[in-house]
N, C-alpha and C. Protein backbone atom coordinates (compact mmCIF):
# COMPACT_ATOMS: atom_id res chain seq x y z
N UNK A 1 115.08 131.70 87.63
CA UNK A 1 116.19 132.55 87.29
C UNK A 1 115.72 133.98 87.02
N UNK A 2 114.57 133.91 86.14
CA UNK A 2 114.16 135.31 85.47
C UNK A 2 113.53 136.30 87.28
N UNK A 3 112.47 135.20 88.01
CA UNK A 3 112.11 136.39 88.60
C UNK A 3 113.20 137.00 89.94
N UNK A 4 114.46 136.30 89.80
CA UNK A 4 115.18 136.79 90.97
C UNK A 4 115.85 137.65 90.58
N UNK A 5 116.62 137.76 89.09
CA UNK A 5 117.19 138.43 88.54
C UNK A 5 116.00 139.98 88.56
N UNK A 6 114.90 139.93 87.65
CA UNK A 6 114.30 141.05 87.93
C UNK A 6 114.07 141.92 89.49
N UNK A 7 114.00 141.40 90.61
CA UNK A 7 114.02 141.74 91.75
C UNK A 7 115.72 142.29 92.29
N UNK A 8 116.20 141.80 91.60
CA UNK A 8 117.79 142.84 91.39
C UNK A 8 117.88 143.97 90.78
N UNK A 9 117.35 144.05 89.75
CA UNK A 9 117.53 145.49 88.71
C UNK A 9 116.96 144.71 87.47
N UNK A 10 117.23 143.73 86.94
CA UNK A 10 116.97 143.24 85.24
C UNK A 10 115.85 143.85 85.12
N UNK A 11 115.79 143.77 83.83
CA UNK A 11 114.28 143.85 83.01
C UNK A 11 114.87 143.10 81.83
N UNK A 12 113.09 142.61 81.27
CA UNK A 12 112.71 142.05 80.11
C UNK A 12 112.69 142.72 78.85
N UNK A 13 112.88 142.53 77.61
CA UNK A 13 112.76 143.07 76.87
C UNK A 13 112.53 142.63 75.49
N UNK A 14 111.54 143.08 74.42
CA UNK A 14 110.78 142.65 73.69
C UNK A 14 111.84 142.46 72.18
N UNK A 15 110.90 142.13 71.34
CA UNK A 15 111.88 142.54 69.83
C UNK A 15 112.29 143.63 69.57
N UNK A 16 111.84 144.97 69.78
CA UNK A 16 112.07 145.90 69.61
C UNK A 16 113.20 146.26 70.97
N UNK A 17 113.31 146.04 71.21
CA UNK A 17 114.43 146.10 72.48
C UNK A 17 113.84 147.42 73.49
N UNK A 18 112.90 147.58 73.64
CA UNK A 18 111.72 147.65 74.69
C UNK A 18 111.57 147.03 76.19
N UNK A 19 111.47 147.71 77.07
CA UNK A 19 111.52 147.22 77.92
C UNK A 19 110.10 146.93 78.27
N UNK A 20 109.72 145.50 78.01
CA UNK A 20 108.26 144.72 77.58
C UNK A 20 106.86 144.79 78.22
N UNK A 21 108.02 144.83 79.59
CA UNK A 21 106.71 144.54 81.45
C UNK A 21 105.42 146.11 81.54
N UNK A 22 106.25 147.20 81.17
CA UNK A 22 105.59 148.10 81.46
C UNK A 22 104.11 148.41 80.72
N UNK A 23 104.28 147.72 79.73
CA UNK A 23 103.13 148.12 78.37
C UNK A 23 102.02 147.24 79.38
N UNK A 24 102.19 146.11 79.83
CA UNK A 24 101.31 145.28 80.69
C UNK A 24 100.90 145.72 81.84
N UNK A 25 102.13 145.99 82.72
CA UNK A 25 101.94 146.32 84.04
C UNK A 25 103.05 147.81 84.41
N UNK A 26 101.76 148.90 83.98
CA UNK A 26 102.59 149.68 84.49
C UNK A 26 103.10 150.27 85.60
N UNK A 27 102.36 150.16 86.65
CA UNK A 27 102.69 150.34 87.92
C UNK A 27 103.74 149.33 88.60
N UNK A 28 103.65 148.28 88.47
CA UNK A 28 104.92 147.60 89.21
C UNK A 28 105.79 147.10 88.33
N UNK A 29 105.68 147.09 87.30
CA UNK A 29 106.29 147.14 85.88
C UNK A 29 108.16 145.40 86.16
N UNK A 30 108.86 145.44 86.05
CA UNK A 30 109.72 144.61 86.32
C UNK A 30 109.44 143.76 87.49
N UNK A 31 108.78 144.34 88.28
CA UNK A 31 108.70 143.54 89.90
C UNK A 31 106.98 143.38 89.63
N UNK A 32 106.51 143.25 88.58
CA UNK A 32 105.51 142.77 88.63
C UNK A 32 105.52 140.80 89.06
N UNK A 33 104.40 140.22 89.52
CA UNK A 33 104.39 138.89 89.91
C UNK A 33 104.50 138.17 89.07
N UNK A 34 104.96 136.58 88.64
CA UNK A 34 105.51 135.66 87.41
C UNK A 34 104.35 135.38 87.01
N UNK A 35 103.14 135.61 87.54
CA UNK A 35 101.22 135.62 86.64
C UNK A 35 101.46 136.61 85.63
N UNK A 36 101.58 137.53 86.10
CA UNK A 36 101.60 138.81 85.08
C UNK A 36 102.60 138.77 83.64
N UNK A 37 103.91 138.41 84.68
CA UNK A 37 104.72 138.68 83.68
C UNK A 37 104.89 137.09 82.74
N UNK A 38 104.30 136.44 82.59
CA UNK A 38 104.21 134.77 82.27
C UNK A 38 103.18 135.59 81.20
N UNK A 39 102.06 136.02 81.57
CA UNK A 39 100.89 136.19 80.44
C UNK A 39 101.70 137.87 79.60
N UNK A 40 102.15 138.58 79.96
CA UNK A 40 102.70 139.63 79.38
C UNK A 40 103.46 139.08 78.21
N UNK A 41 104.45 138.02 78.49
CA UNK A 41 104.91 137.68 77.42
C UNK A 41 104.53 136.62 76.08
N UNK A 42 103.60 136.09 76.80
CA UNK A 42 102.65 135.06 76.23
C UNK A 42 102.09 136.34 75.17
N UNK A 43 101.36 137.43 75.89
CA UNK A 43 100.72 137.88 74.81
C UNK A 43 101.72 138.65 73.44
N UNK A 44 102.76 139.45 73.71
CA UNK A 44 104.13 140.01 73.73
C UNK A 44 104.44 139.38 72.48
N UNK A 45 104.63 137.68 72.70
CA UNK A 45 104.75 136.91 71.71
C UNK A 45 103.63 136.68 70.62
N UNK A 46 102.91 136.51 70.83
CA UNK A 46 101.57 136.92 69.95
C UNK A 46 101.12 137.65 68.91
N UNK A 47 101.36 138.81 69.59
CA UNK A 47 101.51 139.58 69.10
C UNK A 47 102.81 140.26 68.27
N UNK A 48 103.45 138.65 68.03
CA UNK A 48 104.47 139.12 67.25
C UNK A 48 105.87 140.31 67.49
N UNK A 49 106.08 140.32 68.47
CA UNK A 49 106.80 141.52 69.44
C UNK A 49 108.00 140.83 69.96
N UNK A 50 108.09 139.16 69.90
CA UNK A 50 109.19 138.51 70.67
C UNK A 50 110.33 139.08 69.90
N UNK A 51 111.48 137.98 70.58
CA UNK A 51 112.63 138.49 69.80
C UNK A 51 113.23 137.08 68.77
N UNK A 52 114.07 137.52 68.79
CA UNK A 52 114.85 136.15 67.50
C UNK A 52 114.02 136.08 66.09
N UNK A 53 114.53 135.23 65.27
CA UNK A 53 114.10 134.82 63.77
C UNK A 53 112.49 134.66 63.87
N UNK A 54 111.90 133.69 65.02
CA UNK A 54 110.67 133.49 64.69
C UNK A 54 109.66 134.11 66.04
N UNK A 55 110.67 134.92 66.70
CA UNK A 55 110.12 136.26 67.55
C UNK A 55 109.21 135.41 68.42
N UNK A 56 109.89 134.61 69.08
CA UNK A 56 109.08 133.47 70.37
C UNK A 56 109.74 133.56 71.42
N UNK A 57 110.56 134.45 71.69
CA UNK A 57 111.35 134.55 73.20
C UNK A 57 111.09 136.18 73.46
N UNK A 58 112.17 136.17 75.02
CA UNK A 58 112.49 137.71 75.28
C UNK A 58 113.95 137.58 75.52
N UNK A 59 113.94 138.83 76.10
CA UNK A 59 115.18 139.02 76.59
C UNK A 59 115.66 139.00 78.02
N UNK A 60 116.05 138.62 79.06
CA UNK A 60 116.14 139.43 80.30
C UNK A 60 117.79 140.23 80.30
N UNK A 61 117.98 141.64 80.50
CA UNK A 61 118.79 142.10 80.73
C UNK A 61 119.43 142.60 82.04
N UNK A 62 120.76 142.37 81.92
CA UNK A 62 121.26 141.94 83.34
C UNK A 62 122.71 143.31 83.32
N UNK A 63 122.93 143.39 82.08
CA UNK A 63 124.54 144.08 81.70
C UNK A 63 124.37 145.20 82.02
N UNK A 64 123.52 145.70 82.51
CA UNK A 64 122.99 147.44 83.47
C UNK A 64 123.82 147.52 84.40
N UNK A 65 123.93 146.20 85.18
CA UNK A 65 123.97 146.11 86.56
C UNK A 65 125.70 146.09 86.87
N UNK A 66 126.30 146.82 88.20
CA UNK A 66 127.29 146.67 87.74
C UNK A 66 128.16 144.97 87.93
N UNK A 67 129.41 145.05 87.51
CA UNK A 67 130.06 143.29 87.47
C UNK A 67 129.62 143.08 88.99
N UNK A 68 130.12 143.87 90.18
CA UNK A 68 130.39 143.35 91.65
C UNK A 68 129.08 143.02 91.72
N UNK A 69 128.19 143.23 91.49
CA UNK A 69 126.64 143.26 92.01
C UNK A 69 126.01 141.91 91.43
N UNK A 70 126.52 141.88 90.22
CA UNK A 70 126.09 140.63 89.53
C UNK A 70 126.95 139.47 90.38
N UNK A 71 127.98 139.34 90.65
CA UNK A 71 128.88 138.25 90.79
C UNK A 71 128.82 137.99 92.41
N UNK A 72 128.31 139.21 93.07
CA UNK A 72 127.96 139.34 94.14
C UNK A 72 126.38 138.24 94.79
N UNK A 73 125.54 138.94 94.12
CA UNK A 73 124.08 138.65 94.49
C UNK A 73 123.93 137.96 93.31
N UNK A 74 123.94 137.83 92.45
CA UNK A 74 123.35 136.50 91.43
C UNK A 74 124.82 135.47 90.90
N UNK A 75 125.33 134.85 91.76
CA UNK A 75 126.35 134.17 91.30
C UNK A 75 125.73 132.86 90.05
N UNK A 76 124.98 132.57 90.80
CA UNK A 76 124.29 131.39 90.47
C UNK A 76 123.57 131.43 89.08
N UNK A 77 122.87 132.71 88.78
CA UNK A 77 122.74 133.28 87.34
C UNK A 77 123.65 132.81 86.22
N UNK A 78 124.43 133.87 86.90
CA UNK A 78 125.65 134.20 86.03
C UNK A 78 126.37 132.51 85.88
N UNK A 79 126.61 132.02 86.93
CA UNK A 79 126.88 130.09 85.96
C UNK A 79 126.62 129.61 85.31
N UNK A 80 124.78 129.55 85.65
CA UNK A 80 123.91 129.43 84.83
C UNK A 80 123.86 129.16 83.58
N UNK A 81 123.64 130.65 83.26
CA UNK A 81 123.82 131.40 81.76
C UNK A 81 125.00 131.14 81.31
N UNK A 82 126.15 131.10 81.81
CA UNK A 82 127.60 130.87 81.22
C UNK A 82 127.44 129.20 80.67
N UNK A 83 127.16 128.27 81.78
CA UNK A 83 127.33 126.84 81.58
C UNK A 83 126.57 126.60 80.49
N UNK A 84 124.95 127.18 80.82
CA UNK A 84 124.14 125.93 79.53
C UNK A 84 123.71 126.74 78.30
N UNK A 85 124.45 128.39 78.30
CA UNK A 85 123.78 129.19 77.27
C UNK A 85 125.40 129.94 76.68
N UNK A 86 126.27 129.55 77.06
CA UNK A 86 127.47 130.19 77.14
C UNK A 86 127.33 131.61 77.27
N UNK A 87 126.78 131.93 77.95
CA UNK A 87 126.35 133.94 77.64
C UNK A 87 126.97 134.31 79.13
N UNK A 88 127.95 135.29 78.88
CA UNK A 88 128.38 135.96 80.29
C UNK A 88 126.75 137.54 80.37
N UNK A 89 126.67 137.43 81.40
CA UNK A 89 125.23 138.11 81.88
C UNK A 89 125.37 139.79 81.74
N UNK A 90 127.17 139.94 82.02
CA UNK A 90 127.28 140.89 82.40
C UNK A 90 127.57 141.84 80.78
N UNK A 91 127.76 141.10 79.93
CA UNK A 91 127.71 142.13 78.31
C UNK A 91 126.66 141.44 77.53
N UNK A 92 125.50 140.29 77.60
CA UNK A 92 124.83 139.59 77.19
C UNK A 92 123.49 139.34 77.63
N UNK A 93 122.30 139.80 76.98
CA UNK A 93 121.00 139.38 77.64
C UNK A 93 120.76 137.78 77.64
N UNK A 94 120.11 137.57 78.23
CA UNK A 94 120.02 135.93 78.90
C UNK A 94 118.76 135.29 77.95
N UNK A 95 118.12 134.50 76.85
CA UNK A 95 117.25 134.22 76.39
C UNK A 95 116.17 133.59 77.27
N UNK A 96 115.12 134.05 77.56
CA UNK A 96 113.69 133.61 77.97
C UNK A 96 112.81 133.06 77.25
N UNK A 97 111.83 132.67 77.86
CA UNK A 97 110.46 132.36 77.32
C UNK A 97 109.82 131.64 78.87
N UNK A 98 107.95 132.43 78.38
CA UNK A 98 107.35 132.57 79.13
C UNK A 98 107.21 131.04 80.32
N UNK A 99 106.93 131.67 81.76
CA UNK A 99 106.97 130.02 82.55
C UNK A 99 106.09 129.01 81.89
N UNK A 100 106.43 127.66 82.13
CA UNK A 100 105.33 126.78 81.85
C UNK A 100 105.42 125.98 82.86
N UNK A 101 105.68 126.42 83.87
CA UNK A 101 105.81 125.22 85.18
C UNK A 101 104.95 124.39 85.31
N UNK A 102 103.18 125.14 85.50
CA UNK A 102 101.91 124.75 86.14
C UNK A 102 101.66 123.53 85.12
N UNK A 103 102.01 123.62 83.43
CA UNK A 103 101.62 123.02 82.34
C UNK A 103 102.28 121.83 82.47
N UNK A 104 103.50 121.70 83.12
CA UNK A 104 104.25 120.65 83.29
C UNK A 104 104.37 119.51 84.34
N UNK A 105 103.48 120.51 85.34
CA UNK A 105 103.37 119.50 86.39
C UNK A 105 101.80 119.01 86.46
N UNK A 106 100.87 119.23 85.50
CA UNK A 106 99.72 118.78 85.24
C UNK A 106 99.45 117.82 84.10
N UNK A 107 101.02 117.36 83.72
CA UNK A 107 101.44 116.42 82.98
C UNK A 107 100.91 116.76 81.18
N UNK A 108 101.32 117.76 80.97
CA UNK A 108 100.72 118.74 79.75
C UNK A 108 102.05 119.22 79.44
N UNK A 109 102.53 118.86 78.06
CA UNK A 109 103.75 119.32 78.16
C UNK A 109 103.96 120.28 76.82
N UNK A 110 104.81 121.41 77.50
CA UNK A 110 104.99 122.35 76.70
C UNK A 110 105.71 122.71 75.54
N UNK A 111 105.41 123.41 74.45
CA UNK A 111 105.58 123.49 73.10
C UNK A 111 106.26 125.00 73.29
N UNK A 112 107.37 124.98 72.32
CA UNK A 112 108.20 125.79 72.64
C UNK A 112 107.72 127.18 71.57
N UNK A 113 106.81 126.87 71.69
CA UNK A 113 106.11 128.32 70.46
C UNK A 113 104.48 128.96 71.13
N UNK A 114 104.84 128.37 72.96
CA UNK A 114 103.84 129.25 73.93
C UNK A 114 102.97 128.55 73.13
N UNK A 115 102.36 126.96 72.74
CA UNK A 115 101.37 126.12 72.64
C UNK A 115 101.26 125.38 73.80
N UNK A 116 100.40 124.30 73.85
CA UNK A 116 100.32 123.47 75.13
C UNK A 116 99.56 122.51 73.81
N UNK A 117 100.27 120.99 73.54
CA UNK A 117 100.06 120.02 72.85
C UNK A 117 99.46 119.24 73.45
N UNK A 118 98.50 118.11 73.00
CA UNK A 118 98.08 117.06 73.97
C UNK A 118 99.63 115.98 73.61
N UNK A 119 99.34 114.92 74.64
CA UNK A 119 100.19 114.38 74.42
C UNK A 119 100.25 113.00 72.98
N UNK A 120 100.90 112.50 72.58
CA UNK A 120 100.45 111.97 70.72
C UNK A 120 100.49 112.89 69.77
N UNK A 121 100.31 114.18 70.00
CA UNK A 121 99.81 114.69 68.87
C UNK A 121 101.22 115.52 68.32
């Protein structure tokens, strides 16, 4: 969701409501690759910079963009986010946290505070 949306216009954005990617990668900054931007926020979070109560997510912002464009080219987003987060995209940033795909399909399953647990424990 996050890296198609960024390849539209979105950007990420930190606790400080910062737009996060650039401090990491400043040259391709939003359209940087999901390596980059996976460890950007990993560190982001770390460093205590996320957003919410215990500052372990981001943001992706979408409400820049105008409605036709959103409803146009990211329909599927915008369901998305409506169905399982109730958030319309277009006045509402979308809650993230960093990929853990690779962690999940190496049967390592992920801890929602950017840990990687064994399994038992």
């Amino acid at each position: 969701m996050e890296e198609g949306a960024r390849g539209k216009g979105g950007f990420l954005l930190n606790g400080e409501g910062e737009k996060s990617i650039e401090r990491y990668e400043p040259t391709a900054k939003d359209l940087a690759s999901r390596d980059v931007v996976r460890r950007s926020m990993n560190m982001k979070i770390r460093e205590g910079r996320g957003c919410g109560a215990e500052k372990d997510h981001g943001y992706l912002q979408l409400s820049h963009l105008p409605n036709e464009m959103i409803h146009e080219r990211l329909p599927g987003i915008a369901e998305t986010a409506n169905i399982f987060a109730g958030i319309d995209i277009t006045s509402e940033p979308i809650l993230v946290l960093p990929e853990r795909r690779n962690l999940s399909r190496l049967g390592i399953p992920p801890y929602s505070r950017s840990k990687e647990i064994s399994p038992g424990a």
